[in-house]
N, C-alpha and C. Protein backbone atom coordinates (compact mmCIF):
# COMPACT_ATOMS: atom_id res chain seq x y z
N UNK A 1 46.67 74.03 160.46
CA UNK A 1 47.49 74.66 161.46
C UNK A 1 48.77 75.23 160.85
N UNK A 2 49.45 74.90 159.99
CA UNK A 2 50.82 75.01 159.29
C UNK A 2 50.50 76.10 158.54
N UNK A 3 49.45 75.88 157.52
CA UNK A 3 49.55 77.15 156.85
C UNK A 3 48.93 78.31 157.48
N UNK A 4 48.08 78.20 158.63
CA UNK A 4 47.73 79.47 159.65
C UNK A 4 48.95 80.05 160.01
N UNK A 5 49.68 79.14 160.34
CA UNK A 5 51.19 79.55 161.03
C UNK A 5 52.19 80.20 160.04
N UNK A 6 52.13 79.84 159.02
CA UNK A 6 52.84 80.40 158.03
C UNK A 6 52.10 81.56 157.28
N UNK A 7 51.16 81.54 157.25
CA UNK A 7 50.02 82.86 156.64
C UNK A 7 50.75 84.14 157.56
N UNK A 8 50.23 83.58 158.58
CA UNK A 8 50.78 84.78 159.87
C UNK A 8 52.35 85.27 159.83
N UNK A 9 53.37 83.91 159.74
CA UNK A 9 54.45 84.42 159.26
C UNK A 9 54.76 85.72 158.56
N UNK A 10 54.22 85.25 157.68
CA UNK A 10 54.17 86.03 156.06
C UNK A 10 53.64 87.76 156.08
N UNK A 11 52.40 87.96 157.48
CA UNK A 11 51.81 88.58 157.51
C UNK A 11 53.02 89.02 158.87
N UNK A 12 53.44 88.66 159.94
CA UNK A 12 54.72 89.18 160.73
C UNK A 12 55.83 89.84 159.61
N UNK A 13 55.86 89.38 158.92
CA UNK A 13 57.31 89.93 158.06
C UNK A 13 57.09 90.93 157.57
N UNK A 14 55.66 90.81 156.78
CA UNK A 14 55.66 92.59 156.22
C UNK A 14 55.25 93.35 156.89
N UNK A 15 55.09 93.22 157.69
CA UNK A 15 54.38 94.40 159.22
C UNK A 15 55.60 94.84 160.17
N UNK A 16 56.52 93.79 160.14
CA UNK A 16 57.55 94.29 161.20
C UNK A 16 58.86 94.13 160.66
N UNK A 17 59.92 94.72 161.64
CA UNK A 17 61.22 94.19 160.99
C UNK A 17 61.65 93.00 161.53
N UNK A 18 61.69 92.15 161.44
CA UNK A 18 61.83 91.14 162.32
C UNK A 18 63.70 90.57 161.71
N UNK A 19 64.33 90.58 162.48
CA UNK A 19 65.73 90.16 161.91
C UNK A 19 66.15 88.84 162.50
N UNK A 20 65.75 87.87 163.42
CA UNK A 20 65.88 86.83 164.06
C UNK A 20 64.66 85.84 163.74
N UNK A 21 65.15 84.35 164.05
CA UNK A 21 64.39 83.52 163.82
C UNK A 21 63.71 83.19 165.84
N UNK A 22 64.26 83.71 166.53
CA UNK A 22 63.58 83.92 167.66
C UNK A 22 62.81 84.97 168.17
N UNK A 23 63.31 86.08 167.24
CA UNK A 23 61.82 87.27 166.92
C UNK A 23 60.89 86.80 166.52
N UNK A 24 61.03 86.10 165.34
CA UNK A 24 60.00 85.43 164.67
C UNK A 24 58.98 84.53 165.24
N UNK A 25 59.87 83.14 166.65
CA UNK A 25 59.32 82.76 166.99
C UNK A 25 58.43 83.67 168.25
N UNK A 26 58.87 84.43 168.95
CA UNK A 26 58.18 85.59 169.95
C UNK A 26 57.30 85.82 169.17
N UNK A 27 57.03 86.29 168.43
CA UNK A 27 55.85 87.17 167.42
C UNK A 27 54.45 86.21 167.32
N UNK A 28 55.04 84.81 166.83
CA UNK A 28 54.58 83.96 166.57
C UNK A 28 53.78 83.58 168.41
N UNK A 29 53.93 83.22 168.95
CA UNK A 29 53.54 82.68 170.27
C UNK A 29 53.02 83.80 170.52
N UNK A 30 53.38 85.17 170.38
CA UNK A 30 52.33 86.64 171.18
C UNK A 30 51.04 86.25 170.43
N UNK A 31 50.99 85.42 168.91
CA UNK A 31 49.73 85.73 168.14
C UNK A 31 49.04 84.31 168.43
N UNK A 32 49.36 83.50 169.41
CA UNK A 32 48.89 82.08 169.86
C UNK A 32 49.50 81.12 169.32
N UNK A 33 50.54 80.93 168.46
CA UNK A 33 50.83 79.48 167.76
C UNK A 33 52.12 79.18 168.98
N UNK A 34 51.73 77.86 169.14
CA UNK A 34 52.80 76.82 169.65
C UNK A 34 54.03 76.34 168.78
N UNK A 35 55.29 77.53 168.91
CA UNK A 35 56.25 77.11 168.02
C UNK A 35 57.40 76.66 168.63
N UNK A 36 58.31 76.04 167.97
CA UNK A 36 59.88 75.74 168.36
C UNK A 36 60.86 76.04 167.57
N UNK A 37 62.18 76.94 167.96
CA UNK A 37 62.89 77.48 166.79
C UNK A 37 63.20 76.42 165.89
N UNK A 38 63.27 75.11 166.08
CA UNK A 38 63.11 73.87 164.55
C UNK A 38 62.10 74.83 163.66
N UNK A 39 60.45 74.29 164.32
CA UNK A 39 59.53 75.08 163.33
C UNK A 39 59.50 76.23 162.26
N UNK A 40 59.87 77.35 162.94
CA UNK A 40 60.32 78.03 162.25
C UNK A 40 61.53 78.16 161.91
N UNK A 41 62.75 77.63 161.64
CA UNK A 41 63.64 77.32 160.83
C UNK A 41 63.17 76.49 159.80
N UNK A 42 62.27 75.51 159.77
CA UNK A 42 61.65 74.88 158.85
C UNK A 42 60.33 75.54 157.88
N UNK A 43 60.26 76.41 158.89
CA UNK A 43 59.22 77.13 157.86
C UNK A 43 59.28 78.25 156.66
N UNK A 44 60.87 78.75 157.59
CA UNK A 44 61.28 79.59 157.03
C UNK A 44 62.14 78.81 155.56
N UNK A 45 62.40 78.31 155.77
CA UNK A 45 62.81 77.25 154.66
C UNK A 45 61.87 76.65 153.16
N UNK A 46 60.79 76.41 153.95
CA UNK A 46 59.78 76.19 153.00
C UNK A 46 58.90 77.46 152.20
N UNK A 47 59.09 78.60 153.06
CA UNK A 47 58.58 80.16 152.44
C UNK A 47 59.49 80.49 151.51
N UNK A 48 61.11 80.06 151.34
CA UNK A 48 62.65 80.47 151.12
C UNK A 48 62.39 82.02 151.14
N UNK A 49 62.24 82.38 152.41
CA UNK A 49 62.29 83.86 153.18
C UNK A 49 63.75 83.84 153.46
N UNK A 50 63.72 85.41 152.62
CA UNK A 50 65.49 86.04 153.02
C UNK A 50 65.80 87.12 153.66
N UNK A 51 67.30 87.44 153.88
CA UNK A 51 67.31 88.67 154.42
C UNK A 51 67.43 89.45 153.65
N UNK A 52 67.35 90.81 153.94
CA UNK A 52 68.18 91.67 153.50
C UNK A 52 68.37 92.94 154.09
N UNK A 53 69.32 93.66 153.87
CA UNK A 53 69.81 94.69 155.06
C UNK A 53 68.75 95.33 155.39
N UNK A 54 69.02 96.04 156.43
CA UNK A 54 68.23 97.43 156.87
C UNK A 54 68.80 98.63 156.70
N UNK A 55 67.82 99.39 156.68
CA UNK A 55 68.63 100.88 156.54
C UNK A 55 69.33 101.19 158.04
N UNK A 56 69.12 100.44 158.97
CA UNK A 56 69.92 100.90 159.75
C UNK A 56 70.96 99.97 159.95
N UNK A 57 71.59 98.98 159.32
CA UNK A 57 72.98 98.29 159.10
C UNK A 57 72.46 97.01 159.79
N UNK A 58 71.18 96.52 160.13
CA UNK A 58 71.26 95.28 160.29
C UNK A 58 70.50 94.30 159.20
N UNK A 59 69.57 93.33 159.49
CA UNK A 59 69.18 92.53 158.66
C UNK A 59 67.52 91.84 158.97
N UNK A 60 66.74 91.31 157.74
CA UNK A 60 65.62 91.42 158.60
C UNK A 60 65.26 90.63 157.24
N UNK A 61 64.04 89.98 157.61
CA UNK A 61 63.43 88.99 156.94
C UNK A 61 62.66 89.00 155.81
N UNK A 62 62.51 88.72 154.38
CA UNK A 62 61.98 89.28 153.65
C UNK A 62 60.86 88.44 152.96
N UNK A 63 59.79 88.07 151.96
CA UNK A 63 59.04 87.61 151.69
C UNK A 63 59.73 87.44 150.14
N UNK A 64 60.01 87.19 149.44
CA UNK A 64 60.18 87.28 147.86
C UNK A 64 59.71 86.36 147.15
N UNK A 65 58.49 87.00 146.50
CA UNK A 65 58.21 85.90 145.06
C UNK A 65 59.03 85.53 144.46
N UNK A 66 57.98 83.96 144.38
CA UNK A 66 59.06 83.34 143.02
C UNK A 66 58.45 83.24 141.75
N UNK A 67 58.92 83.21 140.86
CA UNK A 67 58.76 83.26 139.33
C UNK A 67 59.28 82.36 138.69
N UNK A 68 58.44 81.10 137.95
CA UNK A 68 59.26 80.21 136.94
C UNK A 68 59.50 79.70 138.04
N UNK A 69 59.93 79.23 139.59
CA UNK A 69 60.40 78.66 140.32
C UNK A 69 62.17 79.06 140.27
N UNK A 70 62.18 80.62 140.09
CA UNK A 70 63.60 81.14 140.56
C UNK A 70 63.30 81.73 141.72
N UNK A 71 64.26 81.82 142.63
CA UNK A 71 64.30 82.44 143.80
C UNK A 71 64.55 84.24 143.57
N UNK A 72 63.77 84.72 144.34
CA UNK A 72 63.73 86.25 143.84
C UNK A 72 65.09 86.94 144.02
N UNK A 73 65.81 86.27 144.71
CA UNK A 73 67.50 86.65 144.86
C UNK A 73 68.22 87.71 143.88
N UNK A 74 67.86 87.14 142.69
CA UNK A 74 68.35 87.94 141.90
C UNK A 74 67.63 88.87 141.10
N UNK A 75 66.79 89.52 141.66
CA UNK A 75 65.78 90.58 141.26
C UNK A 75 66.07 91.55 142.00
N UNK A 76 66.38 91.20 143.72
CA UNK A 76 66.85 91.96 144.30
C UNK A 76 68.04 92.65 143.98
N UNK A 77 69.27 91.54 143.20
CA UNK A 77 70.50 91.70 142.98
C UNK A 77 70.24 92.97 141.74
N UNK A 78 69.28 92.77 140.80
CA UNK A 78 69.27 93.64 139.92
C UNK A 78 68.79 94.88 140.26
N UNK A 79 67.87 95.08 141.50
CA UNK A 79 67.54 96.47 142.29
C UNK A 79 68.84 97.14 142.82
N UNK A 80 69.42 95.95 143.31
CA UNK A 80 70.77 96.62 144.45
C UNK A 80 71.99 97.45 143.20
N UNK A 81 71.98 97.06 141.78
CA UNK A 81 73.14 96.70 141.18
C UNK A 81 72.53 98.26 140.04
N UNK A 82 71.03 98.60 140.10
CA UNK A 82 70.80 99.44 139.51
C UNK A 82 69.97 100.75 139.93
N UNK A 83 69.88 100.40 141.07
CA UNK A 83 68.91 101.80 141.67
C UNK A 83 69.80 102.95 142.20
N UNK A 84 69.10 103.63 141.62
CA UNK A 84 70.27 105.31 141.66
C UNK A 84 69.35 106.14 143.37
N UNK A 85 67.93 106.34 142.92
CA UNK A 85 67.13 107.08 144.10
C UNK A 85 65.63 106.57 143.43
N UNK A 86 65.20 107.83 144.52
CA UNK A 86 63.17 107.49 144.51
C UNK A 86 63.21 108.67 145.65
N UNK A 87 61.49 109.09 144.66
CA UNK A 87 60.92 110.28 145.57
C UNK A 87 59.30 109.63 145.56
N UNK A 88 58.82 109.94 145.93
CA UNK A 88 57.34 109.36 146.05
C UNK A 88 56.80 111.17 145.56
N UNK A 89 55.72 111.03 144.95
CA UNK A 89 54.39 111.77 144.10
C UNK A 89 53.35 111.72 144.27
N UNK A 90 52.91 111.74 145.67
CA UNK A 90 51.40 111.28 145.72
C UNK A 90 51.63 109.44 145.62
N UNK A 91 50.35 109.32 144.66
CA UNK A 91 50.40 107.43 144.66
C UNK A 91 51.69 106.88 144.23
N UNK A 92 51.86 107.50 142.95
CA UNK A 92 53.21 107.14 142.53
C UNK A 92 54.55 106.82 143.00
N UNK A 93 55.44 106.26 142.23
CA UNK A 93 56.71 106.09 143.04
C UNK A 93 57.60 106.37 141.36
N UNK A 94 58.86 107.14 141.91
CA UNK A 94 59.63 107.64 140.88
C UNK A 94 60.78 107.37 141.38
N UNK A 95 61.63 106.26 140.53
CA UNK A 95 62.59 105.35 140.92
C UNK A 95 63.70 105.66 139.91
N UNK A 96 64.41 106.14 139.61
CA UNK A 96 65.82 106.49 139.00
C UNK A 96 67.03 105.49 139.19
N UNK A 97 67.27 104.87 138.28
CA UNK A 97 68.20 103.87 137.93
C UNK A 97 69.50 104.46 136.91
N UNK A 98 70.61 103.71 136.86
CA UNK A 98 71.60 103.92 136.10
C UNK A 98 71.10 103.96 134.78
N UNK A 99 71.88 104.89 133.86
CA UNK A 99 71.09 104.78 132.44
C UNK A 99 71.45 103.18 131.85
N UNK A 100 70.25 103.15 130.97
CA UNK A 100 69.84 101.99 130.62
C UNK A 100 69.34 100.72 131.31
N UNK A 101 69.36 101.55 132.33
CA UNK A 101 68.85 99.72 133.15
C UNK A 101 67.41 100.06 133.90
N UNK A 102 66.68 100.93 133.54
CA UNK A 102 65.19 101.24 133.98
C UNK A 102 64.36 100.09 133.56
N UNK A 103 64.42 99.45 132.84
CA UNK A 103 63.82 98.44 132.25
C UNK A 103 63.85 97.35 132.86
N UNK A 104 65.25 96.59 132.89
CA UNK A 104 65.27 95.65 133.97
C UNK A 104 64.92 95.81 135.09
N UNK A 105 65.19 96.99 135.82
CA UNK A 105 64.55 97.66 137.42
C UNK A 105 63.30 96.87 137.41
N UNK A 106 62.36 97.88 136.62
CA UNK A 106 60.93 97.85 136.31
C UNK A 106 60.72 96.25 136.12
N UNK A 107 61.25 95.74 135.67
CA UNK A 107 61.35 93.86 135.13
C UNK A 107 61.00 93.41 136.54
N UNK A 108 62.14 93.64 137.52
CA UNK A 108 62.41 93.51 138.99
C UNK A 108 61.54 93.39 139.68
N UNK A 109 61.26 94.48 139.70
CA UNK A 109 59.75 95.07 140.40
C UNK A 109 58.75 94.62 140.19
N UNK A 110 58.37 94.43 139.03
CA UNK A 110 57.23 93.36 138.69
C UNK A 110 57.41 92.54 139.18
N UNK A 111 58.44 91.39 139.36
CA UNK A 111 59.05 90.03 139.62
C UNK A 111 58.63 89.64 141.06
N UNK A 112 58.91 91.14 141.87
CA UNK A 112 59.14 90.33 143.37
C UNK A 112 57.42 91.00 143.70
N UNK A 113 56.58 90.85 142.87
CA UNK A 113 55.39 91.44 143.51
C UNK A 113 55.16 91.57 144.36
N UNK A 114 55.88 93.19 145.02
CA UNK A 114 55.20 93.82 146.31
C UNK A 114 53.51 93.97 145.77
N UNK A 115 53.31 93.63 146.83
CA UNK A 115 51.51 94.12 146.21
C UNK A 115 51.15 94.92 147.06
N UNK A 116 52.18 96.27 147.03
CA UNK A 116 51.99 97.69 147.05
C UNK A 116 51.57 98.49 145.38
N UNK A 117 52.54 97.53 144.06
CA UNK A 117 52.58 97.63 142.96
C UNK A 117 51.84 97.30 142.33
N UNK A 118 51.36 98.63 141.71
CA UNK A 118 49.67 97.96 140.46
C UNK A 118 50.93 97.91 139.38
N UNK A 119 51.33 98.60 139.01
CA UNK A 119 52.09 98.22 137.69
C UNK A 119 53.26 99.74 137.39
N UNK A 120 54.29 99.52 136.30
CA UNK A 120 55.82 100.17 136.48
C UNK A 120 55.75 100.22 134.82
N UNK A 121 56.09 101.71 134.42
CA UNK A 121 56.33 102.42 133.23
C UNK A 121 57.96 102.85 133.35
N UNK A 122 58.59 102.00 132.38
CA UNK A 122 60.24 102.39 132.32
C UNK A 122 60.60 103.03 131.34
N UNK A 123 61.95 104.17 131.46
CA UNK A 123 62.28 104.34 130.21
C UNK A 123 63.39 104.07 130.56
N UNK A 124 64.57 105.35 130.02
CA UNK A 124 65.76 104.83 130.38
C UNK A 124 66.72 104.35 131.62
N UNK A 125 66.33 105.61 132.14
CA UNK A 125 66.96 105.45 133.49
C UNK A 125 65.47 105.88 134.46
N UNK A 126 64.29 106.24 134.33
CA UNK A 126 63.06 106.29 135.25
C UNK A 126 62.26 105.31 135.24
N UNK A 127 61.88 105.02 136.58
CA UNK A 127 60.34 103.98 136.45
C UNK A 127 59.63 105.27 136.95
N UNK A 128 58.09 104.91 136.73
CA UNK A 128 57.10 105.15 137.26
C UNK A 128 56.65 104.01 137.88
N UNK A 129 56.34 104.38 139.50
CA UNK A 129 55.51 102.55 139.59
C UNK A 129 54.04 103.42 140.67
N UNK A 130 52.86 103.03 140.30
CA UNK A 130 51.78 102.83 140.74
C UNK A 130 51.71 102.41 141.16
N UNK A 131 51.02 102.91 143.24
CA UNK A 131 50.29 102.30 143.97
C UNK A 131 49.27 102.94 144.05
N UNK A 132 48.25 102.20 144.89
CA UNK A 132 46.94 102.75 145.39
C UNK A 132 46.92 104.27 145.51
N UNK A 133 47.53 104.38 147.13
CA UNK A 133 47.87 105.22 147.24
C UNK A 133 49.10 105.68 148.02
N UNK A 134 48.84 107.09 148.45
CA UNK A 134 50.78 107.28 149.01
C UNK A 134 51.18 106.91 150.07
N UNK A 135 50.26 105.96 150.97
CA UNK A 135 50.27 105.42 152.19
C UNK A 135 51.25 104.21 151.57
N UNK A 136 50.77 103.67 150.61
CA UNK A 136 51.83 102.43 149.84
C UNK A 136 52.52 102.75 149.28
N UNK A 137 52.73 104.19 148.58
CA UNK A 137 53.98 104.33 147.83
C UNK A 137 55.15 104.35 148.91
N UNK A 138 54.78 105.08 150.28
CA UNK A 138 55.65 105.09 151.25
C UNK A 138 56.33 103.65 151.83
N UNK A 139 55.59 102.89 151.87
CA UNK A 139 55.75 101.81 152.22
C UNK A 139 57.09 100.87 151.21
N UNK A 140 56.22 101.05 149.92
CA UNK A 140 57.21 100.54 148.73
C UNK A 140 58.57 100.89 149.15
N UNK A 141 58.37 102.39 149.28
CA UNK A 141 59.78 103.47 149.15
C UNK A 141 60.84 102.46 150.36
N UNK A 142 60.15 102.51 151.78
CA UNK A 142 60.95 101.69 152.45
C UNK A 142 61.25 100.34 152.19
N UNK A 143 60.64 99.31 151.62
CA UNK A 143 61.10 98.06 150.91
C UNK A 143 61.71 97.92 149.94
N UNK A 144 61.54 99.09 148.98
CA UNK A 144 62.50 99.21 148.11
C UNK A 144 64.12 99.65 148.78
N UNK A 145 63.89 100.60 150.05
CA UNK A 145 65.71 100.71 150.43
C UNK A 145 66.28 99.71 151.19
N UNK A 146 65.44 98.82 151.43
CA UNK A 146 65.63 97.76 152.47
C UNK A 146 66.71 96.72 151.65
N UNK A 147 66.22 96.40 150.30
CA UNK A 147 66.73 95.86 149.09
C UNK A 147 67.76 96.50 148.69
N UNK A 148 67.80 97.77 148.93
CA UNK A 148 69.11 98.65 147.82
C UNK A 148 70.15 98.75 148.40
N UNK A 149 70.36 99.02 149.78
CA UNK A 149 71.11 99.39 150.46
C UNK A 149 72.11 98.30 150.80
């Protein structure tokens, strides 16, 4: 039951913007689970789901891998601290960073595996990052400003 409830979580967050832990629980009860904002404060705890802004100045819930058992916190910090723009190319995604820090970007990106991302070619200041297709590069594009902004 817990991890149904949390699967779904997981699967609410990247589908919607959800910026409250009583959105969360609404979402949760529209899809049948019997929750209590404890629950999901506790669950959200155990996912260590964060925020981070919106493009429209509020805040909303995020999923971030962990790696080594670091919190993706600072992967984001290195997106926010180095992303210049992005245009999408078809599948592709073309991400422009401050010079010299395309690398770490690209590091980033790998890190918090959106699995919109097959994989990220850096040089100095460009990534290339591969998705499927441009239905996900679009997607990226908005999770990536969600992070930058």
């Amino acid at each position: 039951m817990k991890e149904n409830r949390q699967e779904r979580m997981i699967e609410i967050i990247r589908n919607y913007e959800v910026g409250t832990q009583e959105e969360l629980a609404e979402r949760l009860r529209q899809a049948g689970f019997s929750v209590t904002q404890a629950t999901v404060s506790r669950d959200i705890r155990e996912l260590k789901l964060s925020k981070v802004p919106t493009a429209a100045g509020g805040q909303k819930y995020v999923v971030l891998e962990q790696e080594d058992g670091q919190r993706g916190d600072r992967y984001v910090r290195v997106l926010h601290d180095t992303f210049s723009s992005m245009a999408a190319a078809q599948n592709l995604l073309v991400v422009k960073t401050v010079s010299g820090m395309a690398m770490a970007a690209a590091a980033a990106l790998d890190a918090l595996k959106f699995p919109e991302v097959v994989g990220c070619i850096a040089g100095d200041d460009t990534i290339f990052v591969a998705t499927h297709t441009l239905e996900e590069a679009k997607a990226l594009m908005e999770k990536i400003a969600s992070v930058t902004a």
